[in-house]
C-alpha atoms as a PDB file:
ATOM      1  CA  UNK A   1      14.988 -38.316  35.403  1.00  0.00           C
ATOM      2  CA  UNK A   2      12.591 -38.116  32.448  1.00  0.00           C
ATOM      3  CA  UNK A   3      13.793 -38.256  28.998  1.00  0.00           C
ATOM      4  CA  UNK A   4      13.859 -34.019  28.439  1.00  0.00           C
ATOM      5  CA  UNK A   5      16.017 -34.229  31.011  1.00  0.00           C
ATOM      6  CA  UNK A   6      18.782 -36.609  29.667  1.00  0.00           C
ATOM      7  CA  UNK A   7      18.323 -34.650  26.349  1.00  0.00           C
ATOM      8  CA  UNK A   8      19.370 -31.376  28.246  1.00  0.00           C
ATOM      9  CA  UNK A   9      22.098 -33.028  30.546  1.00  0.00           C
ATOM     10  CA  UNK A  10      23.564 -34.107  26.580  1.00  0.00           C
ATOM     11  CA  UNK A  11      22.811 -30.834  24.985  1.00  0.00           C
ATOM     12  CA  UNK A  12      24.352 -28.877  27.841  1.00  0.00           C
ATOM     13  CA  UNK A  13      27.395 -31.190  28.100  1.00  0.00           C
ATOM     14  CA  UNK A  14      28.385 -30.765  24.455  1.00  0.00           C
ATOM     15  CA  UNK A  15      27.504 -27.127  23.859  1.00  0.00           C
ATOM     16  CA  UNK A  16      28.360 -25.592  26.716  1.00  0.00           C
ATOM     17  CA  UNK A  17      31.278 -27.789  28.416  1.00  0.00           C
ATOM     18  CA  UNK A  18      32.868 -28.487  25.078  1.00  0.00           C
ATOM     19  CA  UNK A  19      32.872 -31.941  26.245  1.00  0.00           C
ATOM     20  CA  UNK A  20      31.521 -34.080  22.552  1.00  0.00           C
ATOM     21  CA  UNK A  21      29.441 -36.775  22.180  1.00  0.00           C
ATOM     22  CA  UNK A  22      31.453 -39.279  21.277  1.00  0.00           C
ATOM     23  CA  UNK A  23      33.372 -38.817  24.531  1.00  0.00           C
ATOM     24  CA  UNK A  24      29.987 -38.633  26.779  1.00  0.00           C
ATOM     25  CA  UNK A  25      29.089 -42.441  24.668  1.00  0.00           C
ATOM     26  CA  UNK A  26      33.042 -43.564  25.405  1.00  0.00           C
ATOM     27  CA  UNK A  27      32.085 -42.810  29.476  1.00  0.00           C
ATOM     28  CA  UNK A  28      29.065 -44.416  29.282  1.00  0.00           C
ATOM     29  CA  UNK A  29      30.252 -47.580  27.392  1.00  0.00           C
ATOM     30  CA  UNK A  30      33.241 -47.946  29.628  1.00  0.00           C
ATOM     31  CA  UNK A  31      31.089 -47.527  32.599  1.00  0.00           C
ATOM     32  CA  UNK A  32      28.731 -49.944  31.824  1.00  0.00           C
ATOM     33  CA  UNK A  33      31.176 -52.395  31.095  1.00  0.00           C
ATOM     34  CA  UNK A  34      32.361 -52.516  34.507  1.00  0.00           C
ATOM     35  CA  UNK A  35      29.060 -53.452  35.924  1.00  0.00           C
ATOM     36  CA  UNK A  36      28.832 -56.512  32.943  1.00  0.00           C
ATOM     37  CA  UNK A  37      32.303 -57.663  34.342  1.00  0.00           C
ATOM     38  CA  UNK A  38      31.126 -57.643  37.467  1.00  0.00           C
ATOM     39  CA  UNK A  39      28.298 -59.391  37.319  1.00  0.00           C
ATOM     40  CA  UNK A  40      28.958 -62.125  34.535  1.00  0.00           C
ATOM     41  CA  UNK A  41      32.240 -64.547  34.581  1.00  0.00           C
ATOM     42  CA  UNK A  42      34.854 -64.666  32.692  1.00  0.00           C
ATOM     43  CA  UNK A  43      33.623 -67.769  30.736  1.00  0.00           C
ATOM     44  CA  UNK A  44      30.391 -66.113  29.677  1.00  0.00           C
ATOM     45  CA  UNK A  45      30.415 -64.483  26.148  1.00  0.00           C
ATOM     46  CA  UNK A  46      28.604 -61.550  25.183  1.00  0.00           C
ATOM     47  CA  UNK A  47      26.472 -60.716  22.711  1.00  0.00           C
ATOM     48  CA  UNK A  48      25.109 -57.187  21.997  1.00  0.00           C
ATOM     49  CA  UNK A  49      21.335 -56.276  20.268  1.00  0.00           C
ATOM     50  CA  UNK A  50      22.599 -53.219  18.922  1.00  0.00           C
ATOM     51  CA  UNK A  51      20.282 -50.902  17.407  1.00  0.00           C
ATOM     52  CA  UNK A  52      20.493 -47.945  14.947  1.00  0.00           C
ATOM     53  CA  UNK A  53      20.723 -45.143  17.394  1.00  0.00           C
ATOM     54  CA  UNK A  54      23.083 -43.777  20.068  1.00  0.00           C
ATOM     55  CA  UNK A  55      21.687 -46.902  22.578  1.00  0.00           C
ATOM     56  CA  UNK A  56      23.424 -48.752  19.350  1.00  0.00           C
ATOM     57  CA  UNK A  57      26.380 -46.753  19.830  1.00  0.00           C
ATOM     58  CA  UNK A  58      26.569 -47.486  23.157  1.00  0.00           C
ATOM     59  CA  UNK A  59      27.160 -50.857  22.329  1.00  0.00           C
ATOM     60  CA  UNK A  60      29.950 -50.869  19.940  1.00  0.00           C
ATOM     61  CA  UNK A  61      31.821 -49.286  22.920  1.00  0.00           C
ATOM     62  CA  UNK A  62      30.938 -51.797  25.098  1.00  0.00           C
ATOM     63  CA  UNK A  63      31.780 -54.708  22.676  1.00  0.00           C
ATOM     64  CA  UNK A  64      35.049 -52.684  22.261  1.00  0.00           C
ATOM     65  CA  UNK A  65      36.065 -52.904  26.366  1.00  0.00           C
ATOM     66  CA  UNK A  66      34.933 -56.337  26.647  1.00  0.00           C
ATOM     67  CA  UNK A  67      37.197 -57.550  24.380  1.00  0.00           C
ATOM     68  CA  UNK A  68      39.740 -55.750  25.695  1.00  0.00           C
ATOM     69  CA  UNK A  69      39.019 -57.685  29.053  1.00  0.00           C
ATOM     70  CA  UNK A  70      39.411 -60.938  26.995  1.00  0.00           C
ATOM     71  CA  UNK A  71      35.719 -61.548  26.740  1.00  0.00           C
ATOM     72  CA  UNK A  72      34.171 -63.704  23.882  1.00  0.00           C
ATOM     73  CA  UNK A  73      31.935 -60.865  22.253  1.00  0.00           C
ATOM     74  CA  UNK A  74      30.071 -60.279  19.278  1.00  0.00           C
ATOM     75  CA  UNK A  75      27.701 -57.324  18.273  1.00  0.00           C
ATOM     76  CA  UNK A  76      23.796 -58.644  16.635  1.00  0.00           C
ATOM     77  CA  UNK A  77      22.913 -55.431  14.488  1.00  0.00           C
ATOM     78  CA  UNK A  78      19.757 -54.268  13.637  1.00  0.00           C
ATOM     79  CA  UNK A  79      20.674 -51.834  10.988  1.00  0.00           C
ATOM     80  CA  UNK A  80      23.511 -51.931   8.363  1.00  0.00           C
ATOM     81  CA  UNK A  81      26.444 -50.229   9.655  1.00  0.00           C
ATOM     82  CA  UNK A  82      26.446 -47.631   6.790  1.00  0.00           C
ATOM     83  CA  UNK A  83      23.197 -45.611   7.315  1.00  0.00           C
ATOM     84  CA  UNK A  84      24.603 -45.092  11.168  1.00  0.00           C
ATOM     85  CA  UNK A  85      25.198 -41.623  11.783  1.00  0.00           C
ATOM     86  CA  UNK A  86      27.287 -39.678  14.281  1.00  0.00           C
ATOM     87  CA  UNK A  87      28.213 -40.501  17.133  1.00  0.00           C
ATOM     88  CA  UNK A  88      27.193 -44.175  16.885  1.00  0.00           C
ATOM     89  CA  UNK A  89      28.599 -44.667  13.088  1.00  0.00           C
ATOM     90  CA  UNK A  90      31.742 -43.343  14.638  1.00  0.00           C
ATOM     91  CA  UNK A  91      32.203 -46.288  17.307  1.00  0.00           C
ATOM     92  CA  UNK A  92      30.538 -48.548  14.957  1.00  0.00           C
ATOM     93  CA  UNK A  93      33.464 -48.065  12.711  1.00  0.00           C
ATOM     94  CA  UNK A  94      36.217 -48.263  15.452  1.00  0.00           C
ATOM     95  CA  UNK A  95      34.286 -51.759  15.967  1.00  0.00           C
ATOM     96  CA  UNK A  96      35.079 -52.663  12.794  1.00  0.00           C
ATOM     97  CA  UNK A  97      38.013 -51.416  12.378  1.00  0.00           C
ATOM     98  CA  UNK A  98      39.193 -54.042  15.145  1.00  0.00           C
ATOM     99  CA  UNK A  99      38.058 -56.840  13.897  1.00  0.00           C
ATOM    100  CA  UNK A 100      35.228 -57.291  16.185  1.00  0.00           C
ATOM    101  CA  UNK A 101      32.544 -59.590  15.384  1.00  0.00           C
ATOM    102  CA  UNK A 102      29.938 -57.738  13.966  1.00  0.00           C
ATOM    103  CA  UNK A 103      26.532 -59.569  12.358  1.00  0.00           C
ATOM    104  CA  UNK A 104      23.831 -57.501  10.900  1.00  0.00           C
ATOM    105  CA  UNK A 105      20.235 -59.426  11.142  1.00  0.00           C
ATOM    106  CA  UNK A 106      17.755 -58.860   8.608  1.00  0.00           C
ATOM    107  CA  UNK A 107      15.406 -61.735   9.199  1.00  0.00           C
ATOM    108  CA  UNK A 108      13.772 -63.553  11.895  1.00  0.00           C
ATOM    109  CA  UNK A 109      15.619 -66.386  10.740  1.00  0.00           C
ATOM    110  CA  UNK A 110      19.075 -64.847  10.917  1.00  0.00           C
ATOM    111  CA  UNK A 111      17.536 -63.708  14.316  1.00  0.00           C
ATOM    112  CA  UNK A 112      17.212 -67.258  15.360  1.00  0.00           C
ATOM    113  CA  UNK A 113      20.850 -67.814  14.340  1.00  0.00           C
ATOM    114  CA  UNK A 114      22.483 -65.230  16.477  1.00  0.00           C
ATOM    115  CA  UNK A 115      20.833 -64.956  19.279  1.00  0.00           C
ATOM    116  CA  UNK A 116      22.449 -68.023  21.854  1.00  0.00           C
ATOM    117  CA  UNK A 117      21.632 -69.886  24.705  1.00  0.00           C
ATOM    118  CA  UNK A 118      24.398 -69.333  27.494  1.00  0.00           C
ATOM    119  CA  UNK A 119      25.397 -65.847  26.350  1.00  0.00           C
ATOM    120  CA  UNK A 120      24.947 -62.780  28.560  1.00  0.00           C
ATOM    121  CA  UNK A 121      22.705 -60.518  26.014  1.00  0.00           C
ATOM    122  CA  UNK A 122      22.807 -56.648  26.309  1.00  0.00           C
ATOM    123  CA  UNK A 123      20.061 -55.098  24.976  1.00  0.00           C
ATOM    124  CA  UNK A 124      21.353 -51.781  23.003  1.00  0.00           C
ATOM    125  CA  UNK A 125      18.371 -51.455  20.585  1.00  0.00           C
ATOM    126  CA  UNK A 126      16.604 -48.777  22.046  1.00  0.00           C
ATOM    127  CA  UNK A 127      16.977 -45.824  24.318  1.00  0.00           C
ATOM    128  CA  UNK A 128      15.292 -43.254  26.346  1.00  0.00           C
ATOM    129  CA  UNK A 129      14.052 -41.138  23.699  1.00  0.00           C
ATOM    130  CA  UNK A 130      11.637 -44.556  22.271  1.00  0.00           C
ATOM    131  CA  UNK A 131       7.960 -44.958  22.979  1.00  0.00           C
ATOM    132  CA  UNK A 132       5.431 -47.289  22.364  1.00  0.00           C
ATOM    133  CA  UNK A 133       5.490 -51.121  21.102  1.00  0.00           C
ATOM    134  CA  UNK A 134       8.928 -52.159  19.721  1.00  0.00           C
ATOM    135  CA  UNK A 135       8.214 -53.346  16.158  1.00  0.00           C
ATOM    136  CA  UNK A 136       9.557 -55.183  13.353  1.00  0.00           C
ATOM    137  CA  UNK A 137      12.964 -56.673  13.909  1.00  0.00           C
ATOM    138  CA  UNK A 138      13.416 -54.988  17.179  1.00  0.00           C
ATOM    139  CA  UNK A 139      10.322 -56.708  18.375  1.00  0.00           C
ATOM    140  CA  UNK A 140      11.506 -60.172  17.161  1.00  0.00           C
ATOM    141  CA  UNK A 141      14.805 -59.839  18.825  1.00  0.00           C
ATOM    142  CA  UNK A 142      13.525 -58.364  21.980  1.00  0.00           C
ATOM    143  CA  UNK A 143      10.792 -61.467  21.987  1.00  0.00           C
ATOM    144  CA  UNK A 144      14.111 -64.023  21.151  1.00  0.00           C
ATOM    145  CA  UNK A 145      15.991 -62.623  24.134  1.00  0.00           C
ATOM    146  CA  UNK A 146      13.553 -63.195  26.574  1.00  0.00           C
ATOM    147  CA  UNK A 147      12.947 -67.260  25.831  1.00  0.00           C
ATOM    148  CA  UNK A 148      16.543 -67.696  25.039  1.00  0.00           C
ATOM    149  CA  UNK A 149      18.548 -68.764  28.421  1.00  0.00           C
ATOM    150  CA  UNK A 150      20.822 -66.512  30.150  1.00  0.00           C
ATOM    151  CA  UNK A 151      21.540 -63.400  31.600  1.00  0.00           C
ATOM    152  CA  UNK A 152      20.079 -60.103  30.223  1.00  0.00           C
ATOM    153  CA  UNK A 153      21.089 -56.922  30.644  1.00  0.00           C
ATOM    154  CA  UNK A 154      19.922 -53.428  29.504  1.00  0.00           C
ATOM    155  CA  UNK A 155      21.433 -50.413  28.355  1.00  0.00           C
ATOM    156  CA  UNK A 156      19.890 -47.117  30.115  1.00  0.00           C
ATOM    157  CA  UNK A 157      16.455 -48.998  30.137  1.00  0.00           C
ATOM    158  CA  UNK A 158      14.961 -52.005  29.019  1.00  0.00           C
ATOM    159  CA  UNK A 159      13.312 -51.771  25.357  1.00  0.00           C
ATOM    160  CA  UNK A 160       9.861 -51.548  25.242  1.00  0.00           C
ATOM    161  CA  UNK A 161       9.678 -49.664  28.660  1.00  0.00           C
ATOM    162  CA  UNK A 162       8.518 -46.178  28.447  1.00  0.00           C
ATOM    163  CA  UNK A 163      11.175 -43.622  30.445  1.00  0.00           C
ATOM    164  CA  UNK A 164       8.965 -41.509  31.509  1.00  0.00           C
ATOM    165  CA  UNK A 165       5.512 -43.552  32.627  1.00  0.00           C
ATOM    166  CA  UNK A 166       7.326 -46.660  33.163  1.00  0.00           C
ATOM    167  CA  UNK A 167       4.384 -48.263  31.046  1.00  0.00           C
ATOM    168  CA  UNK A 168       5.367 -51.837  30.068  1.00  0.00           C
ATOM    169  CA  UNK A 169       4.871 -52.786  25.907  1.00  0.00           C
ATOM    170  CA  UNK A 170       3.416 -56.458  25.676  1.00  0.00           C
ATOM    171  CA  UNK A 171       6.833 -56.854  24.284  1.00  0.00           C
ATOM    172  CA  UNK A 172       9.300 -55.488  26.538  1.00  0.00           C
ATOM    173  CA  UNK A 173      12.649 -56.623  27.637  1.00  0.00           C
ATOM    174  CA  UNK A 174      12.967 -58.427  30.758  1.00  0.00           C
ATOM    175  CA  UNK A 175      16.346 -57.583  32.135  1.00  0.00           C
ATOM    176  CA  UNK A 176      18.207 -58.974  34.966  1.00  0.00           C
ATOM    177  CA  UNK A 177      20.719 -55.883  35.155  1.00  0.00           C
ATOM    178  CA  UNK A 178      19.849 -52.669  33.802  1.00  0.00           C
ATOM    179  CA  UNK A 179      22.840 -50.026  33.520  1.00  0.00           C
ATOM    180  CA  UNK A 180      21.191 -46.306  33.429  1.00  0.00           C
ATOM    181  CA  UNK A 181      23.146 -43.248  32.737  1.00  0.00           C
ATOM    182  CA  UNK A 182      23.357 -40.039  34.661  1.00  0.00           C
ATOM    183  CA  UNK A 183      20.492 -41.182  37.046  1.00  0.00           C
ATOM    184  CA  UNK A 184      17.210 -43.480  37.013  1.00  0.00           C
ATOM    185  CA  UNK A 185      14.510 -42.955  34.727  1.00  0.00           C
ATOM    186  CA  UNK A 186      11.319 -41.575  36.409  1.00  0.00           C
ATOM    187  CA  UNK A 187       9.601 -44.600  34.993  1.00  0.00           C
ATOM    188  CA  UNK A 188      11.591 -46.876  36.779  1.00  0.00           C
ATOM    189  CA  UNK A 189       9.673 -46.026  39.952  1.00  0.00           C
ATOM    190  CA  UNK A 190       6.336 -47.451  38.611  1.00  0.00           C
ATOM    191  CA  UNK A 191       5.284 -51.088  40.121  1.00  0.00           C
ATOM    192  CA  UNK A 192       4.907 -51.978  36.806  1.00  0.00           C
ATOM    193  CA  UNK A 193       8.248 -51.535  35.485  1.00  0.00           C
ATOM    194  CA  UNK A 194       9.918 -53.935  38.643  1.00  0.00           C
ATOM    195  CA  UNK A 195       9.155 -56.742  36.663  1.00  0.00           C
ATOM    196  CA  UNK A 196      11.792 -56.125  33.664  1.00  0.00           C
ATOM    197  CA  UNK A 197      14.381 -53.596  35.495  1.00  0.00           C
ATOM    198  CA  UNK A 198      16.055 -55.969  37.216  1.00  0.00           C
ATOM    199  CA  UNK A 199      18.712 -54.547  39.791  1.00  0.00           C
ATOM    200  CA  UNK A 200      19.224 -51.363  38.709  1.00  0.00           C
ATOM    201  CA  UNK A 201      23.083 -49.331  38.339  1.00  0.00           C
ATOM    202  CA  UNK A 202      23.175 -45.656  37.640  1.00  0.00           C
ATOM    203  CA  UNK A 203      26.824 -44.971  35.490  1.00  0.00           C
ATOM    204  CA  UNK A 204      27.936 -41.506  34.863  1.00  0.00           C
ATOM    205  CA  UNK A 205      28.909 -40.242  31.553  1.00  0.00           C
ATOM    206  CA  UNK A 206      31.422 -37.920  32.683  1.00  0.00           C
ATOM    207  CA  UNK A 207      29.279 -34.405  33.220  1.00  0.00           C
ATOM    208  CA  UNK A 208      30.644 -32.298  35.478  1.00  0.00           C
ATOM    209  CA  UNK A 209      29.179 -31.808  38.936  1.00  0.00           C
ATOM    210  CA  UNK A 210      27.451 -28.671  38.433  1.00  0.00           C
ATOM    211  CA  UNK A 211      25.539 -29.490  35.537  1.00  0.00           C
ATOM    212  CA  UNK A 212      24.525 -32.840  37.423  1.00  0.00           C
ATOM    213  CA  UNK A 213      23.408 -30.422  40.616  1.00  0.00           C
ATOM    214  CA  UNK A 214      21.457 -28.530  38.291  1.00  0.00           C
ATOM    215  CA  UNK A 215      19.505 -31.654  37.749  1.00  0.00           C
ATOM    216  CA  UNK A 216      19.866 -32.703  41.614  1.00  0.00           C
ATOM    217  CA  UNK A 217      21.154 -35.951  40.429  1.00  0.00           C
ATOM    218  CA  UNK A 218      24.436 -35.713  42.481  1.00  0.00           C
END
């Protein structure tokens, strides 16, 4: 599925099933969380690169579900939480609102700080709609998780991988487990991108059947 694609399985969702985008991010969130259950114990905590988009988003749910499963979690922010907007300010603020760990980094140094050995780290910075070299913070933390210790996993795709080409940035995150909505990204199936997908997991957001057939993704 290239990136057009996910737009229009969204766009069609909302406006023409009713269905809203803050449910469509609760599906995917809960979905995801699942597969980080599954494949991490009980032990491990989490922490989450969350970014200032609806990837971002993504993880506040997440960090929401695994604490409800009793997991140690915290959420490593890229952007203060007040210039998030929609859908992603909205679970950003449930976040909050529960007392859930929530660290905003604005440095390298604070970078350094939050990002742990022996954690599982999600990567939640960037999503489908991104292209090119990460930069700036999101390049630092991307660069962090890869030479800290432990197991990575990526939300819809890793950052720094292009969705549609499946070109690799020189900084790109190298997941063990990457959890893709609706279906895998077209990029996925170049050679190139084997090397930082990891075992891949398709989760649905909760569109209905037809719309998916329309897509022949189901």
């Amino acid at each position: 599925m290239k990136r057009d694609e996910v737009r229009q399985v969204d766009q069609i969702a909302i406006e023409e099933f009713g269905i809203s985008g803050v449910v469509l991010m609760e599906n995917a969130g809960r979905g995801a969380t699942d597969w980080i259950l599954k494949k991490t114990s009980p032990e491990t905590p989490v922490g989450l690169l969350c970014g200032g988009g609806n990837n971002g988003g993504d993880g506040y749910v997440i960090a929401r579900h695994l604490e409800l499963a009793g997991r140690a979690v915290r959420v490593i922010s890229m952007a203060e939480l007040d210039v998030l907007k929609g859908d992603a300010a909205a679970n950003a603020a449930i976040a909050s609102k529960s007392g859930i760990q929530i660290e905003v980094a604005r440095s390298e140094a604070e970078l350094e700080d939050l990002i742990r050995p022996s954690d599982c780290l999600v990567d939640c910075l960037l999503g489908t709609g991104a292209t090119g070299e990460p930069r700036g913070l999101y390049a630092t933390a991307v660069q962090l998780a890869n030479d800290t210790p432990g197991y990575r996993v990526a939300i819809d795709l890793p950052t720094g991988l292009d969705c549609d080409s499946g070109e690799v940035s020189e900084t790109t995150f190298r997941a063990d487990l990457t959890l893709t909505f609706v279906a895998a990204k077209a990029g996925f199936s170049n050679p190139a991108a084997a090397g930082v997908i990891g075992e891949v997991q398709v989760v649905g957001i909760g569109a209905p059947k037809c719309l998916l057939e329309q897509f022949g993704v189901f």
